[in-house]
N, C-alpha and C. Protein backbone atom coordinates (compact mmCIF):
# COMPACT_ATOMS: atom_id res chain seq x y z
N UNK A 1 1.84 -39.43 -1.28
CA UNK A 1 2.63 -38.46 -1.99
C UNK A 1 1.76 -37.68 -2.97
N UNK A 2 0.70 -38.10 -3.70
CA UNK A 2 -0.27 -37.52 -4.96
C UNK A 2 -1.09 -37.13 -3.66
N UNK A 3 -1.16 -37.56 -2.68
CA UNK A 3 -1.98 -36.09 -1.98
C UNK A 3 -1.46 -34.76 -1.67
N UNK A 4 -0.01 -34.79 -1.01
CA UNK A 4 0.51 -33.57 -1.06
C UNK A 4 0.76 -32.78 -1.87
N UNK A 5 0.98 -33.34 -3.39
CA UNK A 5 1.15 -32.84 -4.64
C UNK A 5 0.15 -32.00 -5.41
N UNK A 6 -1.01 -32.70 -4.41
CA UNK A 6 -2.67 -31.37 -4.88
C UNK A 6 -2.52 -30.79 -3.88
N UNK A 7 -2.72 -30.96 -2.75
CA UNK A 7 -2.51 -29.94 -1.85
C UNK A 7 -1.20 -29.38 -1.92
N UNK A 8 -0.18 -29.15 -2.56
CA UNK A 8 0.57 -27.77 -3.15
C UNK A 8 -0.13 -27.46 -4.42
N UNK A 9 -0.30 -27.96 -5.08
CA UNK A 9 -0.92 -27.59 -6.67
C UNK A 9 -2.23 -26.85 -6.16
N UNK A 10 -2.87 -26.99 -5.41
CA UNK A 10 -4.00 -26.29 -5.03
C UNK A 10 -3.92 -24.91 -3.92
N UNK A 11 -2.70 -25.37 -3.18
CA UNK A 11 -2.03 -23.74 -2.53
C UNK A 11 -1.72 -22.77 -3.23
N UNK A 12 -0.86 -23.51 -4.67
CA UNK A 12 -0.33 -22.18 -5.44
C UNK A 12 -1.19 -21.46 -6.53
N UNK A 13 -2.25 -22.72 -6.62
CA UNK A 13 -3.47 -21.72 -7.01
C UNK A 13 -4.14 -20.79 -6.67
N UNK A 14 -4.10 -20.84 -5.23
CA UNK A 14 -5.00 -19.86 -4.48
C UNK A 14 -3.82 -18.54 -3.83
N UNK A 15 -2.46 -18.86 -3.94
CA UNK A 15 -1.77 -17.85 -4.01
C UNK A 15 -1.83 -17.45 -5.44
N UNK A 16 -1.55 -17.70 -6.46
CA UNK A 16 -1.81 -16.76 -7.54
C UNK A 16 -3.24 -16.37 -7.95
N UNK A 17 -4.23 -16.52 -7.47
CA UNK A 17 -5.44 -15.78 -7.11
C UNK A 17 -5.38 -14.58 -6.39
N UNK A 18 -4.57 -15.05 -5.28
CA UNK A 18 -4.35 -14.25 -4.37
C UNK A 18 -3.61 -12.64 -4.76
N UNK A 19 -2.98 -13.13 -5.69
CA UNK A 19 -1.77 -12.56 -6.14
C UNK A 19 -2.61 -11.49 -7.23
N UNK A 20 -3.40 -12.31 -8.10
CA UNK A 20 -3.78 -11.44 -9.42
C UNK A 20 -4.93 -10.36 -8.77
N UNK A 21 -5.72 -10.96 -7.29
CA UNK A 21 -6.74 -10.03 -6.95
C UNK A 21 -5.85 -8.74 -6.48
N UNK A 22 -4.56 -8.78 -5.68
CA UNK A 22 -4.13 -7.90 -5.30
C UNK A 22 -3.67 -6.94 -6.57
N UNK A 23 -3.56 -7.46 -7.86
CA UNK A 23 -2.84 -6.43 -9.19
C UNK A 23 -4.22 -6.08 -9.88
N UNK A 24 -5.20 -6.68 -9.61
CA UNK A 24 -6.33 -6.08 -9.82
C UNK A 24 -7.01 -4.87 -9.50
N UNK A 25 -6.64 -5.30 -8.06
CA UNK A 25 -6.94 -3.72 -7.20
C UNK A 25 -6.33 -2.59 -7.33
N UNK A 26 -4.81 -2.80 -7.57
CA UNK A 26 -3.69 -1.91 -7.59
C UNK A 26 -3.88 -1.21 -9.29
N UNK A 27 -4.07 -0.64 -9.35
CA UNK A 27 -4.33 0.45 -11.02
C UNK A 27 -3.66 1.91 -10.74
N UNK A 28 -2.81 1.80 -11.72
CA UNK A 28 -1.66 3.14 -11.31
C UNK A 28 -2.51 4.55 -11.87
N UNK A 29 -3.33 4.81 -11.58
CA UNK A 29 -3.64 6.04 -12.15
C UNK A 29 -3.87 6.77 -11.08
N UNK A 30 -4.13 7.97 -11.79
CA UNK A 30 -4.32 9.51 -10.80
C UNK A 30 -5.30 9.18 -9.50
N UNK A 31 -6.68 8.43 -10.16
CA UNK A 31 -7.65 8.24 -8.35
C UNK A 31 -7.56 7.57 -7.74
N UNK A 32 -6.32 5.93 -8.05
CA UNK A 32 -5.95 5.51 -7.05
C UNK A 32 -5.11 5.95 -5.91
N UNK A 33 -4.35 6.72 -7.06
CA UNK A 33 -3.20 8.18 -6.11
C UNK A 33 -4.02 8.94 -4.89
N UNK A 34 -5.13 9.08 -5.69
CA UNK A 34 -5.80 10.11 -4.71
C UNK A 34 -6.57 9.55 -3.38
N UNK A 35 -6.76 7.92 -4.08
CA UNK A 35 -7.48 7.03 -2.83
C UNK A 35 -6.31 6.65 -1.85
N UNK A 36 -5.13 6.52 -1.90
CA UNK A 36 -4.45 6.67 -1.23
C UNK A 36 -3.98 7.71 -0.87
N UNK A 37 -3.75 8.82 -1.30
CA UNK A 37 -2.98 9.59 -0.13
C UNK A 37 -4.60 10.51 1.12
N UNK A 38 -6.00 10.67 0.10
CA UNK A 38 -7.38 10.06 1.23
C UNK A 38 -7.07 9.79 2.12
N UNK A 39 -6.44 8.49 2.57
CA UNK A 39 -6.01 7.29 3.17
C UNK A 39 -4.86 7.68 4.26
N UNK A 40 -4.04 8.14 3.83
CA UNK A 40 -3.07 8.90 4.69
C UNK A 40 -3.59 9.88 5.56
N UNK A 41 -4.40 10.91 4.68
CA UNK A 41 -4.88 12.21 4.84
C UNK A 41 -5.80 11.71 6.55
N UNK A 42 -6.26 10.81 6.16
CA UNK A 42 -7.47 10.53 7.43
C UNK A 42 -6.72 9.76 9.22
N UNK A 43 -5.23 9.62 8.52
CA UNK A 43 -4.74 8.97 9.71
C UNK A 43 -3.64 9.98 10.33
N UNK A 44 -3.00 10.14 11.63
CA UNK A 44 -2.21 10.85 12.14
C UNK A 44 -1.20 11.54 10.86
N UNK A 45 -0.70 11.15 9.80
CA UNK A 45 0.45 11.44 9.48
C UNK A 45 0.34 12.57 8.07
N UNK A 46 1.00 13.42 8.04
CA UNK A 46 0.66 14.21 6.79
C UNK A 46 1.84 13.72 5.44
N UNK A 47 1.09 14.06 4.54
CA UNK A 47 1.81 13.45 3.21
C UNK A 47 2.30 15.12 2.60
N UNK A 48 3.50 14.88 2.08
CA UNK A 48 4.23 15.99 1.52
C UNK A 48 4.98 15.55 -0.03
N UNK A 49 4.57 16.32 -0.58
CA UNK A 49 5.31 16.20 -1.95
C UNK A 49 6.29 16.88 -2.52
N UNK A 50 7.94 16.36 -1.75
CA UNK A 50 9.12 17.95 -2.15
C UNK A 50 9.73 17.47 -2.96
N UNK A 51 10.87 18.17 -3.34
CA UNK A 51 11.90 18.13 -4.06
C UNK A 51 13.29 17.34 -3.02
N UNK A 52 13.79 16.19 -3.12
CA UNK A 52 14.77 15.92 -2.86
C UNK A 52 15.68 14.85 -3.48
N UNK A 53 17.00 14.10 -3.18
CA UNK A 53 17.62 12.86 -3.38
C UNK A 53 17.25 11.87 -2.91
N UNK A 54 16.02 11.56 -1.98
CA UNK A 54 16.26 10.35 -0.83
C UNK A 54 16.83 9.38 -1.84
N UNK A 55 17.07 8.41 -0.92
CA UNK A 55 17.88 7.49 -1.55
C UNK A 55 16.76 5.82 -1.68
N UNK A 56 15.59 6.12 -1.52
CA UNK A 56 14.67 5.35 -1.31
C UNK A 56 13.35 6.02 -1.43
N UNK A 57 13.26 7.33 -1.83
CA UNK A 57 12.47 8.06 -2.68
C UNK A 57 11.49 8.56 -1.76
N UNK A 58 11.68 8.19 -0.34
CA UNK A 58 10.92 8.85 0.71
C UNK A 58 12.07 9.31 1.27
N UNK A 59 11.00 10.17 2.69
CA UNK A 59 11.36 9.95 4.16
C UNK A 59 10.70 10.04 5.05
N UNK A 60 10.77 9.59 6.17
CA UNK A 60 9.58 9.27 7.27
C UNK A 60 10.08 10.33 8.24
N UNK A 61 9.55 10.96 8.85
CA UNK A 61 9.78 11.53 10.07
C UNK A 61 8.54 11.27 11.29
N UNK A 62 8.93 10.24 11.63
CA UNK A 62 8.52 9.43 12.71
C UNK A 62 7.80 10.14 13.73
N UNK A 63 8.35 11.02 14.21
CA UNK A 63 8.29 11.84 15.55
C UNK A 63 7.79 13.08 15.50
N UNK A 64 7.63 13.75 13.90
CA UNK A 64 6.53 14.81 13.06
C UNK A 64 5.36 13.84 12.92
N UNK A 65 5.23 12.95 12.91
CA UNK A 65 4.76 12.09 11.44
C UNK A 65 4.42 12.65 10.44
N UNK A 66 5.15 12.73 9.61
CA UNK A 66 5.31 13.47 8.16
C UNK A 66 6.28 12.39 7.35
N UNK A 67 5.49 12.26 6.39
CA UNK A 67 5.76 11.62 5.17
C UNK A 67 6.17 12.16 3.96
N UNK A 68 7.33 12.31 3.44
CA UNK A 68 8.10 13.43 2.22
C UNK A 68 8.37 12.45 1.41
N UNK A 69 7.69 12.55 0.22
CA UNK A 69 7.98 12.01 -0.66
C UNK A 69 8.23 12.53 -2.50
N UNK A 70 8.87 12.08 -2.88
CA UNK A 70 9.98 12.45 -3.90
C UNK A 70 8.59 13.01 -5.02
N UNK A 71 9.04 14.83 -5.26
CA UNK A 71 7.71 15.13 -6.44
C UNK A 71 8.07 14.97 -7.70
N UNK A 72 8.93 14.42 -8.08
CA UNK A 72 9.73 13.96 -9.43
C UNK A 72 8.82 12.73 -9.71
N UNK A 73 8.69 11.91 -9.22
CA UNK A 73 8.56 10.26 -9.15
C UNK A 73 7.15 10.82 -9.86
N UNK A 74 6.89 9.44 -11.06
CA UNK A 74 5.61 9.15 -11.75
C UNK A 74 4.43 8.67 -11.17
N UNK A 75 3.46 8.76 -11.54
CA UNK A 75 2.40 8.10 -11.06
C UNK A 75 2.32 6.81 -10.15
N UNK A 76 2.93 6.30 -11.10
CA UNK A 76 3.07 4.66 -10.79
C UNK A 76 4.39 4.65 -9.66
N UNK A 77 5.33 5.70 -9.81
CA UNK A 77 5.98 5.88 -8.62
C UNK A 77 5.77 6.16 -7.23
N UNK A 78 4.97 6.77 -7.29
CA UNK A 78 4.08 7.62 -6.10
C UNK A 78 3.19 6.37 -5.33
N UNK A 79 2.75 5.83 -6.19
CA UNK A 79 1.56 4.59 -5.71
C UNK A 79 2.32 3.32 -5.13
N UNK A 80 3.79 3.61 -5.50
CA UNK A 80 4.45 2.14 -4.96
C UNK A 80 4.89 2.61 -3.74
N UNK A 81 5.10 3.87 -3.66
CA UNK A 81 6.10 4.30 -2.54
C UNK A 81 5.07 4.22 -1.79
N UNK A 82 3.96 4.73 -1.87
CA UNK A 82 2.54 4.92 -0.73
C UNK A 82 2.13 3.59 -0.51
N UNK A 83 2.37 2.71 -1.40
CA UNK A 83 2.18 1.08 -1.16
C UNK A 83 2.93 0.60 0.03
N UNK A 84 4.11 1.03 -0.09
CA UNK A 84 5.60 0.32 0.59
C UNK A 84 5.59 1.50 2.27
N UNK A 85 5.14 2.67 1.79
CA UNK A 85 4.99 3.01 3.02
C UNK A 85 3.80 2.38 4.04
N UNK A 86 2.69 1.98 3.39
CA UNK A 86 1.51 1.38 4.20
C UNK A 86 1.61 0.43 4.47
N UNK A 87 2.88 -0.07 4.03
CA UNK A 87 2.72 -1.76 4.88
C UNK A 87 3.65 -1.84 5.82
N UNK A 88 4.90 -0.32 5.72
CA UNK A 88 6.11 -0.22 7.52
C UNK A 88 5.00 0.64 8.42
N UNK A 89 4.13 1.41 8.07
CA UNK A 89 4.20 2.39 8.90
C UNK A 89 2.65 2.17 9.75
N UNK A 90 2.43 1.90 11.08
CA UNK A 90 1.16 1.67 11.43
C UNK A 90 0.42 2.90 11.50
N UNK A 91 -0.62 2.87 10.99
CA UNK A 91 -1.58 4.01 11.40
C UNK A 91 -3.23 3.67 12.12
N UNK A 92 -3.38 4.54 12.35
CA UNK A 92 -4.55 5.01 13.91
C UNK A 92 -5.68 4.56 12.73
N UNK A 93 -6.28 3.75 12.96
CA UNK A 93 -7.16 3.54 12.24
C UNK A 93 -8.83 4.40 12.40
N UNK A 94 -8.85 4.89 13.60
CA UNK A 94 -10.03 5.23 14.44
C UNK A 94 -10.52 6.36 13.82
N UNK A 95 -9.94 7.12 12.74
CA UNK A 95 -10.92 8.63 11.90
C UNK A 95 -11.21 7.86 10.72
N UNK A 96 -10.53 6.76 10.32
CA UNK A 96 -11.37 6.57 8.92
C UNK A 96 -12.71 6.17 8.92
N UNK A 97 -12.91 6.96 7.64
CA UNK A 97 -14.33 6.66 6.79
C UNK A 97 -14.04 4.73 7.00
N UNK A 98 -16.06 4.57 6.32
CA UNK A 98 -15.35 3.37 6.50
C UNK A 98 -15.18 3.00 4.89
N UNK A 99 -15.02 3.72 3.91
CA UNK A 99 -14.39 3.79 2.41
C UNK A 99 -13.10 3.31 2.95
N UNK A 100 -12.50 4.01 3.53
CA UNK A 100 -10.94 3.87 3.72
C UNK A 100 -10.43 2.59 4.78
N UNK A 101 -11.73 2.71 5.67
CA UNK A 101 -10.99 1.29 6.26
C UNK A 101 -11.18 0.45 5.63
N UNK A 102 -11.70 0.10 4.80
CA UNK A 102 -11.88 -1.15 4.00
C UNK A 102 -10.85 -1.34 3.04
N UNK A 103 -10.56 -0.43 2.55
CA UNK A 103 -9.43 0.49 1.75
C UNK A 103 -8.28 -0.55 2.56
N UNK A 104 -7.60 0.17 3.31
CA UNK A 104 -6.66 -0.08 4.51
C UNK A 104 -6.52 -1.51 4.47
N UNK A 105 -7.88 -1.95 4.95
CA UNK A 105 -7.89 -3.48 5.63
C UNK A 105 -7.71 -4.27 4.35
N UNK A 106 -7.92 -4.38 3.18
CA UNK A 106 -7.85 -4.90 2.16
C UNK A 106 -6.42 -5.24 1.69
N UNK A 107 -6.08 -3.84 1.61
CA UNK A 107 -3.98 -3.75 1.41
C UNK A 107 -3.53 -4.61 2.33
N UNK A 108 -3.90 -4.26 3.68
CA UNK A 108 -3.10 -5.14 4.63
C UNK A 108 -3.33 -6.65 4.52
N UNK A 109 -4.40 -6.87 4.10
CA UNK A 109 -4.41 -8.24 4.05
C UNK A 109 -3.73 -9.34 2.92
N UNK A 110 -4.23 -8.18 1.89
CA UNK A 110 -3.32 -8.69 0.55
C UNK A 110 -1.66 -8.64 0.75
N UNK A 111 -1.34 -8.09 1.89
CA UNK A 111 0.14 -7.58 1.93
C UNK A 111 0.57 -9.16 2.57
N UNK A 112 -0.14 -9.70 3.36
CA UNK A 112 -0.12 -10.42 4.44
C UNK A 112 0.29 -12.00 3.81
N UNK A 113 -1.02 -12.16 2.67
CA UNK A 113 -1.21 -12.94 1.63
C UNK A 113 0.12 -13.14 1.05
N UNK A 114 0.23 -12.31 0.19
CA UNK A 114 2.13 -12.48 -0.73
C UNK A 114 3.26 -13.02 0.49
């Protein structure tokens, strides 16, 4: 029983490692904004910044691939929504730099992690 009890005590260590490297990375300012939508910019789908209600502060148009997202929303708004969109929406990995795939592959993994 005191073995399983480190081996959880030692899982949830390495998930909240896990956890603080991913809020480490994540910094709401303007050039992470810009390293992400980079990031978009280099894969099939174009990023748009309008005026609307969504009700989830995007919208996807799948079959454009075009990405509309709310130009009201703050910094830190913008970076969650581009967060939350990169972890539904698959993209073509094959034009990125490799800045950005690493970029990419990093999120996804940390996404994977939580």
């Amino acid at each position: 029983m005191t073995a399983n009890f480190i081996l959880l005590a030692f899982s949830f260590k390495s998930y909240l490692a896990n956890k603080n490297s991913l809020l480490r990375m994540i910094k709401y300012t303007n050039q992470f904004l810009i390293k992400l939508e980079d990031l978009i910019a280099e894969s099939d789908y174009f990023l748009r910044y309008e005026k609307g209600n969504f009700k989830s502060g995007y919208c996807l148009l799948h079959d454009q691939k075009i990405i509309i997202v709310n130009k009201f929303f703050t910094t830190e708004g913008k970076i969650n929504i581009l967060l939350e969109i990169l972890r539904t929406v698959p993209l073509n990995t094959t034009k990125f730099s490799e800045k950005n795939l690493k970029l990419y592959e990093e999120l996804s993994q940390e996404e994977v992690k939580l």
